[in-house]
N, C-alpha and C. Protein backbone atom coordinates (compact mmCIF):
# COMPACT_ATOMS: atom_id res chain seq x y z
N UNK A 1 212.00 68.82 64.91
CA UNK A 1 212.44 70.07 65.45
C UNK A 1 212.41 71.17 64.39
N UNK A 2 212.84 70.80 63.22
CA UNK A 2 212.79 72.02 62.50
C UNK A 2 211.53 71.98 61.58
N UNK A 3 210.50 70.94 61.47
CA UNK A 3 209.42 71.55 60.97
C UNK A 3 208.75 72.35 62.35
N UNK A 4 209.27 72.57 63.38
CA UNK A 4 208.06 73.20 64.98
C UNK A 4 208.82 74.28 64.60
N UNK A 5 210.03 74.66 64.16
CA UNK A 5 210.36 75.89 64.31
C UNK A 5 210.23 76.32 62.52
N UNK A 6 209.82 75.87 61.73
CA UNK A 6 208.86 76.63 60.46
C UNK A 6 207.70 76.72 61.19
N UNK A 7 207.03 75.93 61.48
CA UNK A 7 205.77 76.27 62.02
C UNK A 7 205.93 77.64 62.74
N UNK A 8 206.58 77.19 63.90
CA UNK A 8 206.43 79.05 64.81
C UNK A 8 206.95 80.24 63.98
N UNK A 9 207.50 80.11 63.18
CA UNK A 9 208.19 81.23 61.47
C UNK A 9 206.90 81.15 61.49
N UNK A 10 206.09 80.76 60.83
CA UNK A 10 205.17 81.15 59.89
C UNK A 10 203.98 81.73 60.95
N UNK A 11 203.69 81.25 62.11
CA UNK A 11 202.79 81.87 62.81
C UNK A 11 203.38 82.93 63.34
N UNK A 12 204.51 83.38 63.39
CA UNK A 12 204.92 84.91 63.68
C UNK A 12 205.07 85.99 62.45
N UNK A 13 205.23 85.59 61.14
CA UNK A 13 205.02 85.94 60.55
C UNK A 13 203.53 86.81 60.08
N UNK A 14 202.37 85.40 60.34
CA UNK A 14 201.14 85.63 60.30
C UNK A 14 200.55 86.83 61.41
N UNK A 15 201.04 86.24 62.30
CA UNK A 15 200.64 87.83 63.07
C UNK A 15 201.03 89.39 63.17
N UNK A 16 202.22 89.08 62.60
CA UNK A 16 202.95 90.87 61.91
C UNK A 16 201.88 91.26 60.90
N UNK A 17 201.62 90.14 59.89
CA UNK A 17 201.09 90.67 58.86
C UNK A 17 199.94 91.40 58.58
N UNK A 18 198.87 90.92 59.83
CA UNK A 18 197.22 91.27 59.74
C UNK A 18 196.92 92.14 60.66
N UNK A 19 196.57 93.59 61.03
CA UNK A 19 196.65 94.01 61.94
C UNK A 19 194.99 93.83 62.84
N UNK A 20 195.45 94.28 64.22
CA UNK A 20 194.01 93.49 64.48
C UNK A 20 193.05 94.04 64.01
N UNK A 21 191.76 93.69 64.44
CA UNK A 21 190.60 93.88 63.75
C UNK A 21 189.75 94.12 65.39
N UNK A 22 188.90 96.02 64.82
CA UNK A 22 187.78 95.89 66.36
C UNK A 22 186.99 95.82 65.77
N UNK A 23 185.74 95.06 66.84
CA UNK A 23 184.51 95.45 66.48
C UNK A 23 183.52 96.53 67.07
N UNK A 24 182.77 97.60 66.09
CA UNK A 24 182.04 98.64 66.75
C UNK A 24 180.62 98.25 67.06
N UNK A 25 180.14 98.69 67.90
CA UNK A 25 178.15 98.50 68.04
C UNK A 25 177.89 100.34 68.14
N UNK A 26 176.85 100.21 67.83
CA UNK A 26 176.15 101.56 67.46
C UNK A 26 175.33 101.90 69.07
N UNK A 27 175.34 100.60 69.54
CA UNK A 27 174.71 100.95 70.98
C UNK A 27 175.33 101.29 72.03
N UNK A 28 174.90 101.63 73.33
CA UNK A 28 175.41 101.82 74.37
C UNK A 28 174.57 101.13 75.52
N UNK A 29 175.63 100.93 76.43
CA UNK A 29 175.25 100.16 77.84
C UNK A 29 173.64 100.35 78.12
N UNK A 30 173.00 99.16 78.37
CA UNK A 30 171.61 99.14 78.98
C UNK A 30 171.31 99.80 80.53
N UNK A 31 170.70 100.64 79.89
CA UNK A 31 170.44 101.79 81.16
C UNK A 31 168.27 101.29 82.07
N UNK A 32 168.57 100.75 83.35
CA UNK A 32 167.30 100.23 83.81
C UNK A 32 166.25 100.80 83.76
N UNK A 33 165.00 100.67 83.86
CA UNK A 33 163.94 101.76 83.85
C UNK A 33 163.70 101.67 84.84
N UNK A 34 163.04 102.79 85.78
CA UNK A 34 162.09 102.45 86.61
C UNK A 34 160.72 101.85 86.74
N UNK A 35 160.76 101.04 87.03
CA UNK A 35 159.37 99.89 87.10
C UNK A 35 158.15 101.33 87.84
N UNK A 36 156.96 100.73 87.01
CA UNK A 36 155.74 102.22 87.43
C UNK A 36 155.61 101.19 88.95
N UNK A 37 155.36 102.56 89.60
CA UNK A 37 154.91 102.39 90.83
C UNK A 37 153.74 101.65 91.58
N UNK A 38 152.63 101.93 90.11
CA UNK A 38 151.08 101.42 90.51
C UNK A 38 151.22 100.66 89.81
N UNK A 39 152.19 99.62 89.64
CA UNK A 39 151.97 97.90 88.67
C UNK A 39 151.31 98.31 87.09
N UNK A 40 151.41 99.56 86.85
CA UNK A 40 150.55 99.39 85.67
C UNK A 40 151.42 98.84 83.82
N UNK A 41 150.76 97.91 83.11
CA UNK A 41 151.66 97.93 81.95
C UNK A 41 151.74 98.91 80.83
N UNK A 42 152.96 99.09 80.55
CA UNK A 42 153.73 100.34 79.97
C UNK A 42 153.22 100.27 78.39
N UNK A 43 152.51 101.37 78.04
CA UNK A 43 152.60 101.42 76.23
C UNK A 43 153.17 100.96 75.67
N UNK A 44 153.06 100.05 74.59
CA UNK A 44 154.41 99.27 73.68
C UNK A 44 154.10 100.06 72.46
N UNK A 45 155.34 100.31 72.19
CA UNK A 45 156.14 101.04 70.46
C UNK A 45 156.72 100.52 70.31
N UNK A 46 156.57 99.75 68.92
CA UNK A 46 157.41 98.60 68.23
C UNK A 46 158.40 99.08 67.45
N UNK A 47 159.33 99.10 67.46
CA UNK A 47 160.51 99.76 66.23
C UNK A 47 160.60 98.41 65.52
N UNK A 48 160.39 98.82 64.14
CA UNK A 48 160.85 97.98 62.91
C UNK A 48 162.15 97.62 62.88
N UNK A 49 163.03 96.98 62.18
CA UNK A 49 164.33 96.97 61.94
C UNK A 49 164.59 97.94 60.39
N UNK A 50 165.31 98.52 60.59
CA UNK A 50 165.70 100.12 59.93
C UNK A 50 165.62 99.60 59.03
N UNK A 51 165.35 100.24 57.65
CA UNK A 51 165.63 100.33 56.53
C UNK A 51 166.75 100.78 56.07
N UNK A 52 167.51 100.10 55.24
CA UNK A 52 168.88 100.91 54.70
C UNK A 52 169.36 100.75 53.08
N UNK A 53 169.61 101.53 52.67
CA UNK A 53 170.57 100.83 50.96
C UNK A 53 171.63 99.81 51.68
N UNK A 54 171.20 99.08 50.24
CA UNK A 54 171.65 97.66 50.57
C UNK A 54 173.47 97.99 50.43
N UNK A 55 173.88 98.88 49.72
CA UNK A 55 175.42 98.73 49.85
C UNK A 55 176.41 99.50 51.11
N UNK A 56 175.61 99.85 52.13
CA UNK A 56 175.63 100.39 52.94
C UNK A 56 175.54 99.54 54.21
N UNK A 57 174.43 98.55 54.17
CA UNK A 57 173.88 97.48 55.38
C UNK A 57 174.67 96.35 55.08
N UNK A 58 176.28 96.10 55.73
CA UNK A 58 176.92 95.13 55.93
C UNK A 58 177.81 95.55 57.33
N UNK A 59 178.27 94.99 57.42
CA UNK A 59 179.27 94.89 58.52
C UNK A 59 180.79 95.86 58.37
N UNK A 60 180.54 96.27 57.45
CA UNK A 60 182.01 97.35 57.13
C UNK A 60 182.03 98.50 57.51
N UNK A 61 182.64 99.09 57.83
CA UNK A 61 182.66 100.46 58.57
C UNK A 61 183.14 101.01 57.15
N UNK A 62 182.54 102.07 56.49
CA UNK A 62 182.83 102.47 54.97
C UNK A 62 183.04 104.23 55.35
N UNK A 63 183.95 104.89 54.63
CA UNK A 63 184.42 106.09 54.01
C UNK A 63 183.76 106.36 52.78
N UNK A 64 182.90 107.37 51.92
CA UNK A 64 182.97 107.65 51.07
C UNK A 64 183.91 108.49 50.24
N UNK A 65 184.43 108.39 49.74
CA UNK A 65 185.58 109.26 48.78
C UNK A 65 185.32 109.46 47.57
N UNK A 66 184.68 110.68 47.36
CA UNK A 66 183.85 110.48 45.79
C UNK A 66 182.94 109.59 45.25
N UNK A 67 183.23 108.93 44.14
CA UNK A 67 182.38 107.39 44.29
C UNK A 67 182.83 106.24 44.60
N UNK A 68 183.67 106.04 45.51
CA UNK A 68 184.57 104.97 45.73
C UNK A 68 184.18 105.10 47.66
N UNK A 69 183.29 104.08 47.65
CA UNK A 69 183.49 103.55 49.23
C UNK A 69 184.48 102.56 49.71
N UNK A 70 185.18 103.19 50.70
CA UNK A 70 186.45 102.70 51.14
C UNK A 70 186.52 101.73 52.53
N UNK A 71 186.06 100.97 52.36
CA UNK A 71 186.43 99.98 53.79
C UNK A 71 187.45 100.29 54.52
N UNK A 72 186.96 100.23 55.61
CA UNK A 72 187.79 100.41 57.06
C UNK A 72 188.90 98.51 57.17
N UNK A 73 190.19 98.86 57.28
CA UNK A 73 191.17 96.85 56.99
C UNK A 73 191.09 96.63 59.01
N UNK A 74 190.69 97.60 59.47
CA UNK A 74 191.11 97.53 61.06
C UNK A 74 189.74 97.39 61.56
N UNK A 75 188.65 97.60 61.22
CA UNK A 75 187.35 97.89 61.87
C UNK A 75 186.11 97.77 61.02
N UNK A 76 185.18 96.70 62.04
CA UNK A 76 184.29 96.59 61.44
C UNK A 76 183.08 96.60 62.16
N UNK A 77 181.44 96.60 62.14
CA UNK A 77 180.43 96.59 62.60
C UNK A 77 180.62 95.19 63.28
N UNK A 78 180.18 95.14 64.15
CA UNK A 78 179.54 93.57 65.22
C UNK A 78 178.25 93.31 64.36
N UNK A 79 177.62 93.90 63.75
CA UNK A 79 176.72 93.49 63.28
C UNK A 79 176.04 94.13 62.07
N UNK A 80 175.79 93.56 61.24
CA UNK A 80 174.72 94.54 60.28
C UNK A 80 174.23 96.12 60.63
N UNK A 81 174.51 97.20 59.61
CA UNK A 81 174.36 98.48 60.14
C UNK A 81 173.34 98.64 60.39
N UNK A 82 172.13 97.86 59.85
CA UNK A 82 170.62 98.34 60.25
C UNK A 82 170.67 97.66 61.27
N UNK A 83 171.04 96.72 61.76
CA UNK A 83 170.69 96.13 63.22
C UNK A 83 171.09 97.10 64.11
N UNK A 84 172.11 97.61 63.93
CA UNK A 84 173.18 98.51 64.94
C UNK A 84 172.25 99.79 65.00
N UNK A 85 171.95 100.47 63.76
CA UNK A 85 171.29 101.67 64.10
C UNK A 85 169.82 101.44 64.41
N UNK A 86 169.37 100.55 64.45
CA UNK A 86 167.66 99.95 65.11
C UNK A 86 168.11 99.66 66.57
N UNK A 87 168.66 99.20 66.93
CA UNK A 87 169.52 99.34 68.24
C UNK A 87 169.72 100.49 68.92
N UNK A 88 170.51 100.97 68.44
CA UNK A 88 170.25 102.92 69.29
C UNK A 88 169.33 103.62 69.06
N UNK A 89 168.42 103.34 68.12
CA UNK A 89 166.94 104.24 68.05
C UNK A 89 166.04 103.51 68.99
N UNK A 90 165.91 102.54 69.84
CA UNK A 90 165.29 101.65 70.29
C UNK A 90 166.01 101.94 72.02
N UNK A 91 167.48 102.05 72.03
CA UNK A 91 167.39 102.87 73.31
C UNK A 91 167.53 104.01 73.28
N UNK A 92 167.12 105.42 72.37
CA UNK A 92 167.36 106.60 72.42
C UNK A 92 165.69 107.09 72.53
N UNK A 93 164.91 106.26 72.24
CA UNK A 93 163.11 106.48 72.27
C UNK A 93 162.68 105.95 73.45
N UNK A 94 163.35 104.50 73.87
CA UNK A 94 163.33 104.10 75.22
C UNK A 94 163.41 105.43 76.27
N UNK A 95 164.49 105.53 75.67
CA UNK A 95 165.53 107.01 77.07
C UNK A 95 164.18 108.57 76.73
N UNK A 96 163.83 108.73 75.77
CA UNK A 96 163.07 109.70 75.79
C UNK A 96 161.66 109.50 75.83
N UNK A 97 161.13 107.80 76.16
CA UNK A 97 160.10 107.85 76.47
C UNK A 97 159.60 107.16 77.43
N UNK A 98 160.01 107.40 78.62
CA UNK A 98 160.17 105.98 79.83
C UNK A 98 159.20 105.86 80.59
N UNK A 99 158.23 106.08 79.88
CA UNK A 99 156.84 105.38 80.84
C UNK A 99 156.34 104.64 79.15
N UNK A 100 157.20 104.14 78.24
CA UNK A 100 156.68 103.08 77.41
C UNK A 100 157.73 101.98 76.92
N UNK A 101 157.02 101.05 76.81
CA UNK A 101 157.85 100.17 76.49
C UNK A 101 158.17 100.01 74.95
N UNK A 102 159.60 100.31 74.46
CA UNK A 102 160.00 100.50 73.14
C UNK A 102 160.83 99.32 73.08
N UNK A 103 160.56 98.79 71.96
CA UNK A 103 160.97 97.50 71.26
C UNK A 103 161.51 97.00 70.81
N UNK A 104 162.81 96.43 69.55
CA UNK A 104 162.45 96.26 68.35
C UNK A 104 162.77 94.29 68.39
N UNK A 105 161.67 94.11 69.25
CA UNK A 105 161.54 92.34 69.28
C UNK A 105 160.30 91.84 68.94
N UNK A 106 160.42 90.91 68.28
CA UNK A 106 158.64 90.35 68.25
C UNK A 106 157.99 90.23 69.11
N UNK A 107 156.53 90.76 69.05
CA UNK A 107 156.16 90.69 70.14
C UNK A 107 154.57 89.79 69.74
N UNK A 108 154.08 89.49 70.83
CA UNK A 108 152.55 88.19 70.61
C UNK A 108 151.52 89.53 70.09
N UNK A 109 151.17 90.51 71.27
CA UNK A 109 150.07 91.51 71.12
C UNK A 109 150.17 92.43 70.32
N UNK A 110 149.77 93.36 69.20
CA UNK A 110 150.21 94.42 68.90
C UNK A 110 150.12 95.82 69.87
N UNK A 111 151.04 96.29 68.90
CA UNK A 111 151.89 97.34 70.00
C UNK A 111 150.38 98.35 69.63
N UNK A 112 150.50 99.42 70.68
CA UNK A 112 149.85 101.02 70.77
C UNK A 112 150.82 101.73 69.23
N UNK A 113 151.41 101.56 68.91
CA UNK A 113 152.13 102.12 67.93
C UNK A 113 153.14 101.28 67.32
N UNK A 114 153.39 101.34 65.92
CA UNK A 114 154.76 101.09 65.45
C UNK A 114 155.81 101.98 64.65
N UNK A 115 156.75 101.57 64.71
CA UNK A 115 157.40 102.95 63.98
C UNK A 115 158.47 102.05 62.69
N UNK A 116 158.38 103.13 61.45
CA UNK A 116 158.85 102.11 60.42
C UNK A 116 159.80 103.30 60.33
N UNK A 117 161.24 102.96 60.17
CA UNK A 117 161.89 103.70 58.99
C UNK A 117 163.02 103.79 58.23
N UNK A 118 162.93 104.39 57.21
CA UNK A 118 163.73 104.38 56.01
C UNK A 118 164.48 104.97 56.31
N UNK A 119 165.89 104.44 55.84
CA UNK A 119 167.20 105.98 55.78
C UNK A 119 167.66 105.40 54.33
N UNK A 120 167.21 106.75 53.45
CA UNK A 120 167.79 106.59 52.28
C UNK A 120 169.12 107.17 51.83
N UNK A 121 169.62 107.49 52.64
CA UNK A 121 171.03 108.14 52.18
C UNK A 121 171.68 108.19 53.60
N UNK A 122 172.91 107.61 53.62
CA UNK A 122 173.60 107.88 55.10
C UNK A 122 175.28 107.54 54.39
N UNK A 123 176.22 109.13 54.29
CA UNK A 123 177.35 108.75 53.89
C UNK A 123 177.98 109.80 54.96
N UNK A 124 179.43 109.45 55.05
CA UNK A 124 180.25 109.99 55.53
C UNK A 124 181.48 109.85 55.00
N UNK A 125 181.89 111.08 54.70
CA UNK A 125 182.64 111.46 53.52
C UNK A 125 184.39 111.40 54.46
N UNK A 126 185.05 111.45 53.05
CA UNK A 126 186.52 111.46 53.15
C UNK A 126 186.83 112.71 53.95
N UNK A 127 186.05 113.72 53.57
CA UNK A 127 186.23 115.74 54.13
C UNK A 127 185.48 115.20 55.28
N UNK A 128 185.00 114.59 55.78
CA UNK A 128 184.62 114.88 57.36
C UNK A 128 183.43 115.25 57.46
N UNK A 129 182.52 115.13 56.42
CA UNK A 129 181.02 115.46 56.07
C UNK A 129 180.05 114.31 56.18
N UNK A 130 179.01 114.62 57.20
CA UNK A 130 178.44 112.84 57.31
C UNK A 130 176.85 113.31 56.86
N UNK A 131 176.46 112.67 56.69
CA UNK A 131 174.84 113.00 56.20
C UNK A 131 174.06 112.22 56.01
N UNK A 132 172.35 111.99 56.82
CA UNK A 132 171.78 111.43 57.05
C UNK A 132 170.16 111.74 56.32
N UNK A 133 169.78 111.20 55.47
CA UNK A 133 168.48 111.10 54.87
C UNK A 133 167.29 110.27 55.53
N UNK A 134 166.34 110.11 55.91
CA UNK A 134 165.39 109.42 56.81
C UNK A 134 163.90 109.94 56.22
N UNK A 135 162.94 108.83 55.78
CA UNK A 135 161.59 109.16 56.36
C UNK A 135 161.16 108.02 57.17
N UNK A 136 160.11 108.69 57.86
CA UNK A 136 159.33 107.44 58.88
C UNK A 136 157.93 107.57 59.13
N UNK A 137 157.14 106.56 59.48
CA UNK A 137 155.93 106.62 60.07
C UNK A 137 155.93 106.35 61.25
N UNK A 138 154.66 106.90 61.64
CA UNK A 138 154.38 105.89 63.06
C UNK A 138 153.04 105.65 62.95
N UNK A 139 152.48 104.51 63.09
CA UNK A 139 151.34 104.11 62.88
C UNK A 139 150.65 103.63 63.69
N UNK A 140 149.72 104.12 64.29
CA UNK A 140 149.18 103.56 65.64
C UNK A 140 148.27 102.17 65.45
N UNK A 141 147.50 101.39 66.50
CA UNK A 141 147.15 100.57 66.50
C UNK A 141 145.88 100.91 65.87
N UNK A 142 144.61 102.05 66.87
CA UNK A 142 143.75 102.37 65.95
C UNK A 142 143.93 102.94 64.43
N UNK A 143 142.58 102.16 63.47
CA UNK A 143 143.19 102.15 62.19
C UNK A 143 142.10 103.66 61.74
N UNK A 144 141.34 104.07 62.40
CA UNK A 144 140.83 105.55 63.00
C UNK A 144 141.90 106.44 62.99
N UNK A 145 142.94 105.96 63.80
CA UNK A 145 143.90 107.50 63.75
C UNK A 145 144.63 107.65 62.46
N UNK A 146 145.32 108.94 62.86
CA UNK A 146 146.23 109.43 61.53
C UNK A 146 147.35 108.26 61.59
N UNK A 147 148.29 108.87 60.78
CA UNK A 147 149.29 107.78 60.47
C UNK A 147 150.60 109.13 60.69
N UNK A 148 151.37 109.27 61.35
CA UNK A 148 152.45 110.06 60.86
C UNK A 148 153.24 109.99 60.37
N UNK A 149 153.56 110.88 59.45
CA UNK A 149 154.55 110.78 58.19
C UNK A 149 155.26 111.98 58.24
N UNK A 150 156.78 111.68 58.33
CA UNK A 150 157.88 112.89 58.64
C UNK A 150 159.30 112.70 57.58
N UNK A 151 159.79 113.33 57.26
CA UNK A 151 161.24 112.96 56.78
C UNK A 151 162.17 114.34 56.89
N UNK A 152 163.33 114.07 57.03
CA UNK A 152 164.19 114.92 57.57
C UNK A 152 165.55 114.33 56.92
N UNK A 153 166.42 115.33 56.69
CA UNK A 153 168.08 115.27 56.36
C UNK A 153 168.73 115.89 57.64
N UNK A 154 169.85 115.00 58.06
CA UNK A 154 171.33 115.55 59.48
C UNK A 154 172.47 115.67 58.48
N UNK A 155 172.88 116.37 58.95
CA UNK A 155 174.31 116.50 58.54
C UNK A 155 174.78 117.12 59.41
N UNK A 156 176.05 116.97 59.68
CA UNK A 156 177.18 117.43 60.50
C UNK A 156 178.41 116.91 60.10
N UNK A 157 179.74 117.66 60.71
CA UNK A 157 181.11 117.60 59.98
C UNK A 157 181.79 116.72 61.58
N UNK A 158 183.07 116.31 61.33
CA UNK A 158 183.73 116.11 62.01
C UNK A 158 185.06 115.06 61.59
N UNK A 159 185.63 114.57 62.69
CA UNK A 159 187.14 114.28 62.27
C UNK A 159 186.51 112.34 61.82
N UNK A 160 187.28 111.77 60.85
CA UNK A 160 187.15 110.54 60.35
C UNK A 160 187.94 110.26 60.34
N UNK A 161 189.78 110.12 60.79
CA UNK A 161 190.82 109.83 60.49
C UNK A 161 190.89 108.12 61.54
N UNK A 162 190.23 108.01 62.36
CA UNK A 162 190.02 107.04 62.33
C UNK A 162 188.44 106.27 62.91
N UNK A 163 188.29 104.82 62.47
CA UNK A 163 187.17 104.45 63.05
C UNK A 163 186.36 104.52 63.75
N UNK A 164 186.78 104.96 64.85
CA UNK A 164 186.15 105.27 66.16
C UNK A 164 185.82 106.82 66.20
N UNK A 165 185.73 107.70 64.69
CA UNK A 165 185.55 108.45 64.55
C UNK A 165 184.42 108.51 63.60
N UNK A 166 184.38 107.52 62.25
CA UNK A 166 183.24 107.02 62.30
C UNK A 166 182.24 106.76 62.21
N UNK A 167 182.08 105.79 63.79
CA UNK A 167 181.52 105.66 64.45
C UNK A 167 180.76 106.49 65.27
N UNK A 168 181.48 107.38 66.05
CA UNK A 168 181.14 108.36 66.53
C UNK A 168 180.27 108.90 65.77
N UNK A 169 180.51 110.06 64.83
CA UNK A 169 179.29 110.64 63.69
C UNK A 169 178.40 110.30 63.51
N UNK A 170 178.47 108.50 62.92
CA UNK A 170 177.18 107.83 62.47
C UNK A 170 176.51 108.06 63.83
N UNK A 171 176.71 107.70 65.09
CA UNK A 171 176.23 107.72 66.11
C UNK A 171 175.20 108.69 66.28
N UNK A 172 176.13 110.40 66.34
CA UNK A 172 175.12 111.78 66.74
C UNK A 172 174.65 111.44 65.56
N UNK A 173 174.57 111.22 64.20
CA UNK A 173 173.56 111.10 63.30
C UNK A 173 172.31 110.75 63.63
N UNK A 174 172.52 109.60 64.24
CA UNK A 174 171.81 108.12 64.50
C UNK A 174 170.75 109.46 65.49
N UNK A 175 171.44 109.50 66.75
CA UNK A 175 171.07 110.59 67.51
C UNK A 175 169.89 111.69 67.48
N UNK A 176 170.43 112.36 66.40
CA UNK A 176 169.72 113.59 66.13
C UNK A 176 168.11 112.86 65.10
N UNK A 177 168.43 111.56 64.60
CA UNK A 177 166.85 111.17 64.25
C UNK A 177 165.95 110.91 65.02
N UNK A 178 166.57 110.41 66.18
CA UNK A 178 165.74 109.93 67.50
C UNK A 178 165.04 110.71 67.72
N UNK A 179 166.13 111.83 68.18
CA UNK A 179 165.33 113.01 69.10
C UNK A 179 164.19 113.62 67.61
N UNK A 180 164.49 113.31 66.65
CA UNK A 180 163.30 113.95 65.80
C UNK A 180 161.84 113.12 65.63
N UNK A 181 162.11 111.96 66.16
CA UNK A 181 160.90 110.82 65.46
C UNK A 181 159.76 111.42 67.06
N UNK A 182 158.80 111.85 66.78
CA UNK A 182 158.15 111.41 68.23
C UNK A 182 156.70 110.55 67.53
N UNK A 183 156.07 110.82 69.32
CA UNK A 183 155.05 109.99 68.94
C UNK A 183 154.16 110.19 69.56
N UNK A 184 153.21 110.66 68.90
CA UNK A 184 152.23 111.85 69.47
C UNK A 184 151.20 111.27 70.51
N UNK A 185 151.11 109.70 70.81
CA UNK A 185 150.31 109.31 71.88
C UNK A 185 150.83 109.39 73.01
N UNK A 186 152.68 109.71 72.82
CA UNK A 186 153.03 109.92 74.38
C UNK A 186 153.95 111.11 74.35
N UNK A 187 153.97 111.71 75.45
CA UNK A 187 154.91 112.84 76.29
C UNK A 187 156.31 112.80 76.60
N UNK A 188 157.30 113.16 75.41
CA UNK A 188 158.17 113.16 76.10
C UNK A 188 158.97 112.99 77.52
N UNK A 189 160.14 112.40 77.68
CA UNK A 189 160.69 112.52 79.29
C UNK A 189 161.31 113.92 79.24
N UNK A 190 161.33 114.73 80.32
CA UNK A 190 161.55 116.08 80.49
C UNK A 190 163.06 116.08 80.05
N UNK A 191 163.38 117.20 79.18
CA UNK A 191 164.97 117.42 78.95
C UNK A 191 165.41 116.76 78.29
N UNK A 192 164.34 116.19 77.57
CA UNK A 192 164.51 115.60 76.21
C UNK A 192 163.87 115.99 74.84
């Protein structure tokens, strides 16, 4: 009897002590396509899996504060940050290009295009300052065509006081590269 009631001490204890823990994804709900009408198969664009600095690509939701990156004790990535942000660039090119099929799975055939890219700098600061460094290619299948080569810096401000804030940021970050990467063998979806 009284080692069951140390036992339940110590497991109530244990649970005051650790507060919980969420996990974030960089993605959002799978939105269907419309299947083409005339059976025809859809352009494939392969997305790479992102490039990232390596102290950056873990599972921690990080603050920069000067030179001291600060882990989030309540919140963390579901997954590797390059997985997470290859993930929403993969449905944000999907969503702006829906008569092709965008990727980032192995695939048997090569794709009409692939797209590689780097983010060399992605912090979000203690002040509420987030900032995004990126170059990319896209390289088509013919080895005839050009190759495109782009790079671009985001930045934008906003509130970080907690995780799900973020998150958020990295997100429109994530966001605003999408809408910058195109791909000149296909046509945007309108209003995008």
């Amino acid at each position: 009897m009284r080692a069951a009631a140390l036992l339940l001490l110590c497991g109530m204890l244990t649970a005051c002590a650790a507060p919980a823990l969420t996990l974030y994804t960089l993605g959002t709900p799978p939105v269907a396509s419309p299947a083409d009408p005339l059976g025809r198969t859809p352009v494939v664009i392969a997305l790479a899996r992102v490039s990232i600095q390596d102290d950056l690509d873990t599972e921690d939701i990080v603050v920069r504060d000067g030179s001291v990156l600060r882990q989030s004790h309540r919140g963390r990535w579901a997954s590797r940050l390059s997985m997470g942000i290859t993930d929403r660039l993969t449905q944000r090119l999907a969503a702006r290009y829906p008569g092709a099929l965008v990727t980032d799975r192995p695939l048997n055939d090569p794709p009409a295009d692939r797209v590689l890219i780097n983010i060399g700098r992605l912090d979000v600061t203690s002040a509420g300052v987030a900032m995004l460094d990126a170059d990319w290619l896209v390289v088509p299948r013919d080895a005839n065509a050009p190759t495109e080569r782009n790079r671009a810096r985001f930045s934008m401000a906003g509130p970080v006081a907690t995780d799900q804030d973020v998150v958020a940021l990295i997100g429109a970050l994530v966001d605003k590269l999408a809408d910058a990467i195109a791909i000149p063998t296909l046509a945007p979806a309108k209003g995008r």
